[in-house]
PDB file of N, CA and C in Angstrom:
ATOM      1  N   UNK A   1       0.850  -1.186   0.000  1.00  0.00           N
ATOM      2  CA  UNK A   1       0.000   0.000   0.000  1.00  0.00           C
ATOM      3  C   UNK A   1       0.890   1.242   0.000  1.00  0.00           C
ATOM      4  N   UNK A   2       0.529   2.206  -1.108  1.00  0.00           N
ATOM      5  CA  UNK A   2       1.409   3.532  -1.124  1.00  0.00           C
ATOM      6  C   UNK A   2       0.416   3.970  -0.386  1.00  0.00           C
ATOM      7  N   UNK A   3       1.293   5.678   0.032  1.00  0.00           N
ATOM      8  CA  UNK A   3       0.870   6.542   1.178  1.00  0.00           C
ATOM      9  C   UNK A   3      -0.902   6.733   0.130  1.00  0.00           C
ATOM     10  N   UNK A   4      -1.847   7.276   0.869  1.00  0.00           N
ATOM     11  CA  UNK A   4      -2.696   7.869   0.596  1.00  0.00           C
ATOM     12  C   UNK A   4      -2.946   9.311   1.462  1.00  0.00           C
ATOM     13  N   UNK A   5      -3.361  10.172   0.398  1.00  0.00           N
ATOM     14  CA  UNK A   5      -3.358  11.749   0.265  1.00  0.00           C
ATOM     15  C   UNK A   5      -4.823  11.563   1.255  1.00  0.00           C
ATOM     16  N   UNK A   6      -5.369  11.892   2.104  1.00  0.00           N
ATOM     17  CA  UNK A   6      -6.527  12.346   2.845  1.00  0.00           C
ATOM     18  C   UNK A   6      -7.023  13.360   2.600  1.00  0.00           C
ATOM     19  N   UNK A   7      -6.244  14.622   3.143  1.00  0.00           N
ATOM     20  CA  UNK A   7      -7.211  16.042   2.868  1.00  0.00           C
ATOM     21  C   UNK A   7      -5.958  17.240   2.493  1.00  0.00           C
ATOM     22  N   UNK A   8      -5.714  17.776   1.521  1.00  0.00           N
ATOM     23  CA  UNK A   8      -5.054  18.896   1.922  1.00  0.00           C
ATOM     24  C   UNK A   8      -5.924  20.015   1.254  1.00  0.00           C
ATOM     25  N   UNK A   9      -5.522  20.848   2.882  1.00  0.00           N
ATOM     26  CA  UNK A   9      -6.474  22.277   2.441  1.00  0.00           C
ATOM     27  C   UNK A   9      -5.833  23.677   2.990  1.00  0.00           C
ATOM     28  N   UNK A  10      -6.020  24.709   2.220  1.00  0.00           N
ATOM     29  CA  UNK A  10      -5.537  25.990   2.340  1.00  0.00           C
ATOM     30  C   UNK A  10      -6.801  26.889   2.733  1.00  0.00           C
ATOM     31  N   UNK A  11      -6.917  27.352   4.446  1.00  0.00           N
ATOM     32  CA  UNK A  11      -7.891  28.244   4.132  1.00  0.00           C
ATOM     33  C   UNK A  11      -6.837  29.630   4.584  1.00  0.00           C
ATOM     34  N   UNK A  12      -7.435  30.690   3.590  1.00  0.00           N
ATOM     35  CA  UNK A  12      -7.235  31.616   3.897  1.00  0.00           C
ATOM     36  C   UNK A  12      -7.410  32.877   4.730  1.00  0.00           C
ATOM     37  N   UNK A  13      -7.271  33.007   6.145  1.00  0.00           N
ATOM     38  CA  UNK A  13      -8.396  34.248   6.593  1.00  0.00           C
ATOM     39  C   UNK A  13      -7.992  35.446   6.186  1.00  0.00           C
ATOM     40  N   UNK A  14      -7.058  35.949   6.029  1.00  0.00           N
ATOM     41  CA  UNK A  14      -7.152  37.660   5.671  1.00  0.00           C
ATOM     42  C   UNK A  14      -5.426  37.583   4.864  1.00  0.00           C
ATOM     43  N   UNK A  15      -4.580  38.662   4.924  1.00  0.00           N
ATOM     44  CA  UNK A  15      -4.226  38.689   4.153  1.00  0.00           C
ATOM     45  C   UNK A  15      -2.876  38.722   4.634  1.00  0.00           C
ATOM     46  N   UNK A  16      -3.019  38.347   6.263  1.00  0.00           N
ATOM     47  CA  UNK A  16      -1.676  38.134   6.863  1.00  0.00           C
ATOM     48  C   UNK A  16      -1.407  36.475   7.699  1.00  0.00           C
ATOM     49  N   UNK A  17      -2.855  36.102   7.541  1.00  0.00           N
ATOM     50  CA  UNK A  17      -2.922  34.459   8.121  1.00  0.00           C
ATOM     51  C   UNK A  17      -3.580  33.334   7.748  1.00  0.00           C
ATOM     52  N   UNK A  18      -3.466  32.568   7.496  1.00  0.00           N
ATOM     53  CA  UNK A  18      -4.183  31.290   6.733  1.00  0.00           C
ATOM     54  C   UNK A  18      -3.069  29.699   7.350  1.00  0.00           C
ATOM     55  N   UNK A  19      -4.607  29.171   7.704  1.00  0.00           N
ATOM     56  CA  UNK A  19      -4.292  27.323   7.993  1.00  0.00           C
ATOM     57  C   UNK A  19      -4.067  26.458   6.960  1.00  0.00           C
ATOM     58  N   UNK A  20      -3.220  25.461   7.126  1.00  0.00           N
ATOM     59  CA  UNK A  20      -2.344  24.166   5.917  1.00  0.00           C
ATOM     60  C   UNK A  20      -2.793  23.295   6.937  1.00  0.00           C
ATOM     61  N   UNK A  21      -4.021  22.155   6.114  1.00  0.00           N
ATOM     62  CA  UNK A  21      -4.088  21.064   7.004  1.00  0.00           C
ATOM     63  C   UNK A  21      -3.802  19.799   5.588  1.00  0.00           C
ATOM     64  N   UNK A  22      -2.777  18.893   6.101  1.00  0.00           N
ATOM     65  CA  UNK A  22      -2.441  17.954   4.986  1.00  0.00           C
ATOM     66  C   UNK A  22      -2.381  16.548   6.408  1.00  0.00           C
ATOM     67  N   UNK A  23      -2.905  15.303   5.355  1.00  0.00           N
ATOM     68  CA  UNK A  23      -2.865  14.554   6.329  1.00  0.00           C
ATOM     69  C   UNK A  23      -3.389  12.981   5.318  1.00  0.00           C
ATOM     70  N   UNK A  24      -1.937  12.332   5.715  1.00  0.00           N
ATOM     71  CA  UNK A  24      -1.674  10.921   4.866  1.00  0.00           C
ATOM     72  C   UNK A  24      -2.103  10.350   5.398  1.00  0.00           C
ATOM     73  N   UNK A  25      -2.350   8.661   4.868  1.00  0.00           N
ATOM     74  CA  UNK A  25      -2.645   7.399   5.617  1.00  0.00           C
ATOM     75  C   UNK A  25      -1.370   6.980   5.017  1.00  0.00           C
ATOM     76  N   UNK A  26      -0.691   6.362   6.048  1.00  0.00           N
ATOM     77  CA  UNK A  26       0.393   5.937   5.699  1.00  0.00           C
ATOM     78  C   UNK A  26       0.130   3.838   5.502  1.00  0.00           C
ATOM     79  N   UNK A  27       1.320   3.298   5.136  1.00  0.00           N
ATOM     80  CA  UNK A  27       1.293   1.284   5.272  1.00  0.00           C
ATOM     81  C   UNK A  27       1.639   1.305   6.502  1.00  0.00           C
ATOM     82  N   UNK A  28       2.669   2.202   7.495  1.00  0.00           N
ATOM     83  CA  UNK A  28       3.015   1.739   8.387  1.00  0.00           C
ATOM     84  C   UNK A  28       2.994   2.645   9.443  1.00  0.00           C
ATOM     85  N   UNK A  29       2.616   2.994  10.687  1.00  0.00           N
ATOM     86  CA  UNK A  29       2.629   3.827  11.742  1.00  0.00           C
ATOM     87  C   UNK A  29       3.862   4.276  11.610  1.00  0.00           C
ATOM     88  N   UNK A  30       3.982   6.038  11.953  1.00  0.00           N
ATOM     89  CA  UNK A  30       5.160   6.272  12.234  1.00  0.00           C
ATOM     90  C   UNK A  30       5.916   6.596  13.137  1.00  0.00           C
ATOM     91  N   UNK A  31       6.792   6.130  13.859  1.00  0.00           N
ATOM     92  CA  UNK A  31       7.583   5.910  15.420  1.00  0.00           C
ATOM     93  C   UNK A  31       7.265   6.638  15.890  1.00  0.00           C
ATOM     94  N   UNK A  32       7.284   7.162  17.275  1.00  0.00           N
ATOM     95  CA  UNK A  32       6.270   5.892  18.078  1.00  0.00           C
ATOM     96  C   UNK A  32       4.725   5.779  17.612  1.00  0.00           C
ATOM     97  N   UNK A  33       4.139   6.283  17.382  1.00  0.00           N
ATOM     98  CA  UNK A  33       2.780   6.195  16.749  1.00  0.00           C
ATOM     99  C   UNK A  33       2.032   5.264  16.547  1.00  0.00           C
ATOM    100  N   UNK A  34       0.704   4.102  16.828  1.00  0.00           N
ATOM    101  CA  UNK A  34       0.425   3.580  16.724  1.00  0.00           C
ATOM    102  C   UNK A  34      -0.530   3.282  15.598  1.00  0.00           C
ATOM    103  N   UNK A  35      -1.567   4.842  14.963  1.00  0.00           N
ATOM    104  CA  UNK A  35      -2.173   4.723  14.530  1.00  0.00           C
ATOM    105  C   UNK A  35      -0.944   4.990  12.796  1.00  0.00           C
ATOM    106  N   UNK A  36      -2.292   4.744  11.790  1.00  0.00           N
ATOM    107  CA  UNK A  36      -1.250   4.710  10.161  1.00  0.00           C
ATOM    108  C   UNK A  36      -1.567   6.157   9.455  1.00  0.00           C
ATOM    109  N   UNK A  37      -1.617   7.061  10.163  1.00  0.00           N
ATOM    110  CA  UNK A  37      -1.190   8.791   9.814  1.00  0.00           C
ATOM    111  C   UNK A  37      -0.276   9.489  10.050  1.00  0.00           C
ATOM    112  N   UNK A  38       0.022  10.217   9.179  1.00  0.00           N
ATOM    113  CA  UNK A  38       0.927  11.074   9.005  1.00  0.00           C
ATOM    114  C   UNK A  38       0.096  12.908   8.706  1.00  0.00           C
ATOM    115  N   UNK A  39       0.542  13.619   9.913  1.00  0.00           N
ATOM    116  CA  UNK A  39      -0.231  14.908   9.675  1.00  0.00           C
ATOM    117  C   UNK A  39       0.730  16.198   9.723  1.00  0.00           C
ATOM    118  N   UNK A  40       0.174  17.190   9.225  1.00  0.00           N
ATOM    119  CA  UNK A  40       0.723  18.603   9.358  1.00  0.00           C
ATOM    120  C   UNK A  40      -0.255  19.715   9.287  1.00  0.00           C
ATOM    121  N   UNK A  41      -0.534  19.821  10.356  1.00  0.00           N
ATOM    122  CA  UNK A  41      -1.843  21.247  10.775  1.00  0.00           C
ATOM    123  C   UNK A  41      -1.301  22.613  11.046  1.00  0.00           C
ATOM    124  N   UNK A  42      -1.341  23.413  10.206  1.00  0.00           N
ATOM    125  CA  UNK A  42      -0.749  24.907  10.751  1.00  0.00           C
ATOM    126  C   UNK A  42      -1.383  25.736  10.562  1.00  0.00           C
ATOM    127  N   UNK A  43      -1.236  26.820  11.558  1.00  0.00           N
ATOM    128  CA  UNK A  43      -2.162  27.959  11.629  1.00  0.00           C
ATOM    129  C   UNK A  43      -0.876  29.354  11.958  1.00  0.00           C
ATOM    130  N   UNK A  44      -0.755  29.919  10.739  1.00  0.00           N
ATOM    131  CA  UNK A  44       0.148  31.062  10.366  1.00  0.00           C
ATOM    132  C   UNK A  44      -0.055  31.996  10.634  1.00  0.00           C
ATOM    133  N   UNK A  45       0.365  33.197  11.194  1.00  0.00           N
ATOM    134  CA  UNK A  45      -0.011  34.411  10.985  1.00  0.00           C
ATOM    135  C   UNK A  45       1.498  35.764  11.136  1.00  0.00           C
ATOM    136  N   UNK A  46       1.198  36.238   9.791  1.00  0.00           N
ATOM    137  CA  UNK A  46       2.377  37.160   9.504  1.00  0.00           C
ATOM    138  C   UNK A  46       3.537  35.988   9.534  1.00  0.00           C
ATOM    139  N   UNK A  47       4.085  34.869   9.079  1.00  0.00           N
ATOM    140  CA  UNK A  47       4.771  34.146   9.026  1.00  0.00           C
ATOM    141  C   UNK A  47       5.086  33.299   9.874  1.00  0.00           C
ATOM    142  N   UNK A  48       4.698  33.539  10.840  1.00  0.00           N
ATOM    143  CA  UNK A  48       5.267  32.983  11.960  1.00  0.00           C
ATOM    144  C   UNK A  48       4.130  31.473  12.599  1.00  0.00           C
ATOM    145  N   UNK A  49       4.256  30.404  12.906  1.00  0.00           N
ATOM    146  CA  UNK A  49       3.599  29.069  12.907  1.00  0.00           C
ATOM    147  C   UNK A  49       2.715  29.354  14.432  1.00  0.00           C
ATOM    148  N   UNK A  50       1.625  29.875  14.856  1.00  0.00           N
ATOM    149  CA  UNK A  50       1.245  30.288  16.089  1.00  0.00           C
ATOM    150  C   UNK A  50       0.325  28.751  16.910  1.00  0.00           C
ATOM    151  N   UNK A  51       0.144  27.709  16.147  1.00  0.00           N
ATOM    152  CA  UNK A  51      -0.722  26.644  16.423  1.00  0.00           C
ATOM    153  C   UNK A  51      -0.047  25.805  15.293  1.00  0.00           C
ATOM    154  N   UNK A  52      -0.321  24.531  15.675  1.00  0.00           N
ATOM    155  CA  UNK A  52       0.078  23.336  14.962  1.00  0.00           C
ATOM    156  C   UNK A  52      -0.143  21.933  15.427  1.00  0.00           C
ATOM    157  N   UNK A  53      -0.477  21.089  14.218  1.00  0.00           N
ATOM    158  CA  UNK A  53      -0.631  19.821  15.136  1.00  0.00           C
ATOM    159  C   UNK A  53       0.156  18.894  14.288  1.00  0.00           C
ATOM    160  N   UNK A  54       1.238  18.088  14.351  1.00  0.00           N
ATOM    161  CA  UNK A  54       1.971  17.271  13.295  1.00  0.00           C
ATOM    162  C   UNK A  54       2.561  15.769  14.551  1.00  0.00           C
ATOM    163  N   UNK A  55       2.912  14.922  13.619  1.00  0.00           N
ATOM    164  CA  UNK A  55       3.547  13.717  14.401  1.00  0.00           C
ATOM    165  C   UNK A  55       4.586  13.754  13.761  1.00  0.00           C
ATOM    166  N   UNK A  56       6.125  13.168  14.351  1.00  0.00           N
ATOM    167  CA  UNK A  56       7.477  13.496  13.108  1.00  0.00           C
ATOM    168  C   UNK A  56       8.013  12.192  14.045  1.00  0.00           C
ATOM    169  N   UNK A  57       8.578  11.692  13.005  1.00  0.00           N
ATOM    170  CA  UNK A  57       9.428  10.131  13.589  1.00  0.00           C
ATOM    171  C   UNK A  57      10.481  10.530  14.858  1.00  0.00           C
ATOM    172  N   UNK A  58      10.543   9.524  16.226  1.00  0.00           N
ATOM    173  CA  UNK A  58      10.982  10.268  16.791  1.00  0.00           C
ATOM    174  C   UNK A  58      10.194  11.028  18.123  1.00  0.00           C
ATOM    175  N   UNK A  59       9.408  11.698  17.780  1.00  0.00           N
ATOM    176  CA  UNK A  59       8.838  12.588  18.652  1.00  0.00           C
ATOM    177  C   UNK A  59       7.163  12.465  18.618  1.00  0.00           C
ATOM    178  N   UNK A  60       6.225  11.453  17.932  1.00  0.00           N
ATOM    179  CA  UNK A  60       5.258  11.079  17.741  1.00  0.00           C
ATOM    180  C   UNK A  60       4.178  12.025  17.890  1.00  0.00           C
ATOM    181  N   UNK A  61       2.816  11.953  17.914  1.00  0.00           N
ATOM    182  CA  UNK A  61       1.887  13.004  18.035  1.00  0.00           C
ATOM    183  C   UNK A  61       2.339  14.257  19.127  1.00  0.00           C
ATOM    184  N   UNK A  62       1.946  15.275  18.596  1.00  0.00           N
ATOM    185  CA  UNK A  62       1.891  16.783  19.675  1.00  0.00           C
ATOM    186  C   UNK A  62       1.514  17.794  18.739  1.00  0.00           C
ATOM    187  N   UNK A  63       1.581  19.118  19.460  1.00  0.00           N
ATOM    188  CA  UNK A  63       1.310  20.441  19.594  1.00  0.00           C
ATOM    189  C   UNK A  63       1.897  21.307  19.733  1.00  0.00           C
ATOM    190  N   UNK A  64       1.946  22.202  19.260  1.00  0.00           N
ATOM    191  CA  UNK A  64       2.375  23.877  19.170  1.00  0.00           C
ATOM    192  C   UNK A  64       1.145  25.243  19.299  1.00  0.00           C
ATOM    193  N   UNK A  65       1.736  25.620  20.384  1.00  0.00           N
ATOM    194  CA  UNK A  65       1.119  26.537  20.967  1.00  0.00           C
ATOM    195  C   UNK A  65       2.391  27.904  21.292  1.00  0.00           C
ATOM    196  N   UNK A  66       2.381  28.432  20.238  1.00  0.00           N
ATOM    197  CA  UNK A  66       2.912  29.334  20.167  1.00  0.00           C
ATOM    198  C   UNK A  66       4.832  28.764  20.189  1.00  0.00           C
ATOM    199  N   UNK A  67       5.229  29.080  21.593  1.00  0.00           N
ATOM    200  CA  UNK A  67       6.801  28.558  21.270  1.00  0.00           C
ATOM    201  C   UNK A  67       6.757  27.227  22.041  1.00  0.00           C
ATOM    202  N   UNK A  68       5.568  26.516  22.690  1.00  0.00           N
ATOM    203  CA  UNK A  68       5.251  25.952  23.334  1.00  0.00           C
ATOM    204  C   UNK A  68       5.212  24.098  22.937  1.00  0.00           C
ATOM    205  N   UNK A  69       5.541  22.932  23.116  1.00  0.00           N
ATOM    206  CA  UNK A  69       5.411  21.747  22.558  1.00  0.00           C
ATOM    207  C   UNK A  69       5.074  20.776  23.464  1.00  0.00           C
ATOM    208  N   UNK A  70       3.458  20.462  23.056  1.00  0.00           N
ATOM    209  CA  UNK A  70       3.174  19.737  24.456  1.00  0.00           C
ATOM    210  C   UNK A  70       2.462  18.128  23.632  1.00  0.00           C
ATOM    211  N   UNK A  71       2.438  17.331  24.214  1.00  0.00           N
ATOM    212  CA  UNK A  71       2.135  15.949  23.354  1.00  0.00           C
ATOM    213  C   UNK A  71       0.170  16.238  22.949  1.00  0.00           C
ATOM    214  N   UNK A  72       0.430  15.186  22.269  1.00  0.00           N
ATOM    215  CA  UNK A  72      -1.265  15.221  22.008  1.00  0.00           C
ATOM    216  C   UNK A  72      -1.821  13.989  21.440  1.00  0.00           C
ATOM    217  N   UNK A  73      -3.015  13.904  22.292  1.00  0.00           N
ATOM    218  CA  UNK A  73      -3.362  12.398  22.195  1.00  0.00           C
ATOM    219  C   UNK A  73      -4.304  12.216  20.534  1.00  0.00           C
ATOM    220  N   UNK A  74      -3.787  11.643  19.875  1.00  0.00           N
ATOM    221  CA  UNK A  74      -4.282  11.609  18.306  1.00  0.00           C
ATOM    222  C   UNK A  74      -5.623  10.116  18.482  1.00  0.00           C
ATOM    223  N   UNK A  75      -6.843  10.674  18.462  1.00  0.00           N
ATOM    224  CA  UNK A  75      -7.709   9.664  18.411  1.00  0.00           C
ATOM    225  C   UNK A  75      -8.858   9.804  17.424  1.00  0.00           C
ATOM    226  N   UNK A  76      -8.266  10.287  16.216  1.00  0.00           N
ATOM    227  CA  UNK A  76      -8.694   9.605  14.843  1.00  0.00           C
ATOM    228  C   UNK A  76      -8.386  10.988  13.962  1.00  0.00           C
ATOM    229  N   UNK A  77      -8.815  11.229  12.540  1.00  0.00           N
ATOM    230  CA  UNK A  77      -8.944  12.059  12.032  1.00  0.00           C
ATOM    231  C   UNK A  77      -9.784  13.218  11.948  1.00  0.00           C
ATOM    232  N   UNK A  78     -11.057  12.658  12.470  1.00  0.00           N
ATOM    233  CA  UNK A  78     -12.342  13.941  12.541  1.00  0.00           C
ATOM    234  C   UNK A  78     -11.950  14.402  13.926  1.00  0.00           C
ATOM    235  N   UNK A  79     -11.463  13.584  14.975  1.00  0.00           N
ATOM    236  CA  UNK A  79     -10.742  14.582  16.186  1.00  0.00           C
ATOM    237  C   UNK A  79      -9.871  15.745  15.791  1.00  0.00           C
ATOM    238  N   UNK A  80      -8.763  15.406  15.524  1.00  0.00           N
ATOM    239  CA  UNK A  80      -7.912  16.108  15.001  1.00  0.00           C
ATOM    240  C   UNK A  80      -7.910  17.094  14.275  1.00  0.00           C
ATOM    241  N   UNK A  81      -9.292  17.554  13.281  1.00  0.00           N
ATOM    242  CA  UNK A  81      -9.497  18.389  12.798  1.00  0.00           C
ATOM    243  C   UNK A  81     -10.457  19.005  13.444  1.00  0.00           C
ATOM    244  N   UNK A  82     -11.118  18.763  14.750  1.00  0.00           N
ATOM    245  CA  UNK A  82     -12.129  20.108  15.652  1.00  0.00           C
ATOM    246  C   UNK A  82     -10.834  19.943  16.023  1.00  0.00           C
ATOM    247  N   UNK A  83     -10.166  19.198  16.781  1.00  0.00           N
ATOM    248  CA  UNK A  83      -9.287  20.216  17.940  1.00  0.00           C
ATOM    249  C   UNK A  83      -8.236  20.901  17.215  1.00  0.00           C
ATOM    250  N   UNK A  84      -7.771  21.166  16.045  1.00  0.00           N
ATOM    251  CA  UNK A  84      -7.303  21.843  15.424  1.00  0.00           C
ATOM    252  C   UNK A  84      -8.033  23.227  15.639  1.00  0.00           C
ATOM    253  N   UNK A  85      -9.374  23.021  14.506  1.00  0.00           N
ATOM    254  CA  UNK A  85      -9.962  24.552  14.474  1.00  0.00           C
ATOM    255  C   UNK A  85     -10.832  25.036  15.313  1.00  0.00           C
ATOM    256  N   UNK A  86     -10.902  24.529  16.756  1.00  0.00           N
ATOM    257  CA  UNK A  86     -11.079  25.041  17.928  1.00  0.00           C
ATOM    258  C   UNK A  86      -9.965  25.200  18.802  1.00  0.00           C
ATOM    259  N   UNK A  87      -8.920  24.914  18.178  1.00  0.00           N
ATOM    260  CA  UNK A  87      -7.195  25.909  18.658  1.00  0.00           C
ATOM    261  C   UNK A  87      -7.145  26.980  17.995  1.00  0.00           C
ATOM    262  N   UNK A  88      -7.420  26.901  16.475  1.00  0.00           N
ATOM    263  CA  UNK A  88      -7.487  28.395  15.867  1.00  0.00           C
ATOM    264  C   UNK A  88      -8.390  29.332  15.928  1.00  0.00           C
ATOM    265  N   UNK A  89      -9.243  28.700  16.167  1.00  0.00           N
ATOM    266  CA  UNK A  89     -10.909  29.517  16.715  1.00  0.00           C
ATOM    267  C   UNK A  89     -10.541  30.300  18.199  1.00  0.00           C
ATOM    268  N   UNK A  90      -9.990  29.747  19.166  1.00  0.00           N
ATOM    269  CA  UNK A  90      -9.555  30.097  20.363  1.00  0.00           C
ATOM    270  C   UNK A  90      -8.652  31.096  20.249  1.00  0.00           C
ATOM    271  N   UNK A  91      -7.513  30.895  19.214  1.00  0.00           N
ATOM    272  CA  UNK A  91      -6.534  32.025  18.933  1.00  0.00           C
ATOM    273  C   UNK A  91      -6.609  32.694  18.919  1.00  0.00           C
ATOM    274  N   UNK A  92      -7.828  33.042  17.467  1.00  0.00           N
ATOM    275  CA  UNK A  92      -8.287  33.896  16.826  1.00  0.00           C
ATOM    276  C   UNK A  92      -9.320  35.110  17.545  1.00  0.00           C
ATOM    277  N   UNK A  93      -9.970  34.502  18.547  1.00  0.00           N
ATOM    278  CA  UNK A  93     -10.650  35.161  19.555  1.00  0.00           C
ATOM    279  C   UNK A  93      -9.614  35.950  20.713  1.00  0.00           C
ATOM    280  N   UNK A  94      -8.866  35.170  21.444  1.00  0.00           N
ATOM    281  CA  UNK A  94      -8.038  36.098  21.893  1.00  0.00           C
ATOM    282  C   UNK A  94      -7.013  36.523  21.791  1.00  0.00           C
ATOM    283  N   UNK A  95      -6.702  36.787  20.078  1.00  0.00           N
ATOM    284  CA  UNK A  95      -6.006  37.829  19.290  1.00  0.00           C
ATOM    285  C   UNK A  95      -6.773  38.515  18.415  1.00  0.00           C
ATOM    286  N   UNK A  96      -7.875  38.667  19.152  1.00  0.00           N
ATOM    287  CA  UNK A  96      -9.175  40.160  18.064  1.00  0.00           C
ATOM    288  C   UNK A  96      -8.893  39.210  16.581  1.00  0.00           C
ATOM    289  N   UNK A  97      -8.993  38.406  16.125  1.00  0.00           N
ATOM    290  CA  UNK A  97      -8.987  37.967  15.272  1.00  0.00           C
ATOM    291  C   UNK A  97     -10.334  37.750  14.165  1.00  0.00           C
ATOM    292  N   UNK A  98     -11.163  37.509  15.378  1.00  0.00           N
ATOM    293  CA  UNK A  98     -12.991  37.421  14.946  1.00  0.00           C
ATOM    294  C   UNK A  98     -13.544  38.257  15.762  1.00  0.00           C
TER     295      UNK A  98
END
């Protein structure tokens, strides 16, 4: 089984910040990881990565919260995408954003 492409999406909010959510099914879990995804969730603004959710061999599921890296429990794909955009929803609120 080659990787399979899941979702990649660009939303844009204005003209200094926009979210990259891309997210594989992989043949094989990737270290330590149990489940067979591979993700990269970002939420940008003025360049800089202010939220994120990715797993990287090595260092397995977590989070970015600003300069912040805290683990995160990955329990499926439709999780992963509210608690994504209810991290950026949260941001976005208390940085006058909405």
């Amino acid at each position: 089984m080659k990787a399979a492409l899941v979702i990649r999406r660009r939303v844009i909010f204005g003209d200094r910040d926009f979210a990259e959510l891309v997210v594989w099914r992989v043949p094989e879990p990737v270290p330590p990881a149990a489940h067979r995804f591979k993700y990269r969730l970002v939420y940008i603004v003025d360049g800089v990565r202010v939220i994120g959710f990715d797993n990287e061999r090595g260092k397995g599921d977590h989070r970015h919260d600003g300069g912040a890296e805290t683990p995160y429990r990955f329990l499926g794909v439709d999780r992963l995408l509210d608690d994504f955009v209810a991290a950026v929803e949260s941001w976005r609120r208390d940085h006058g954003k909405d």
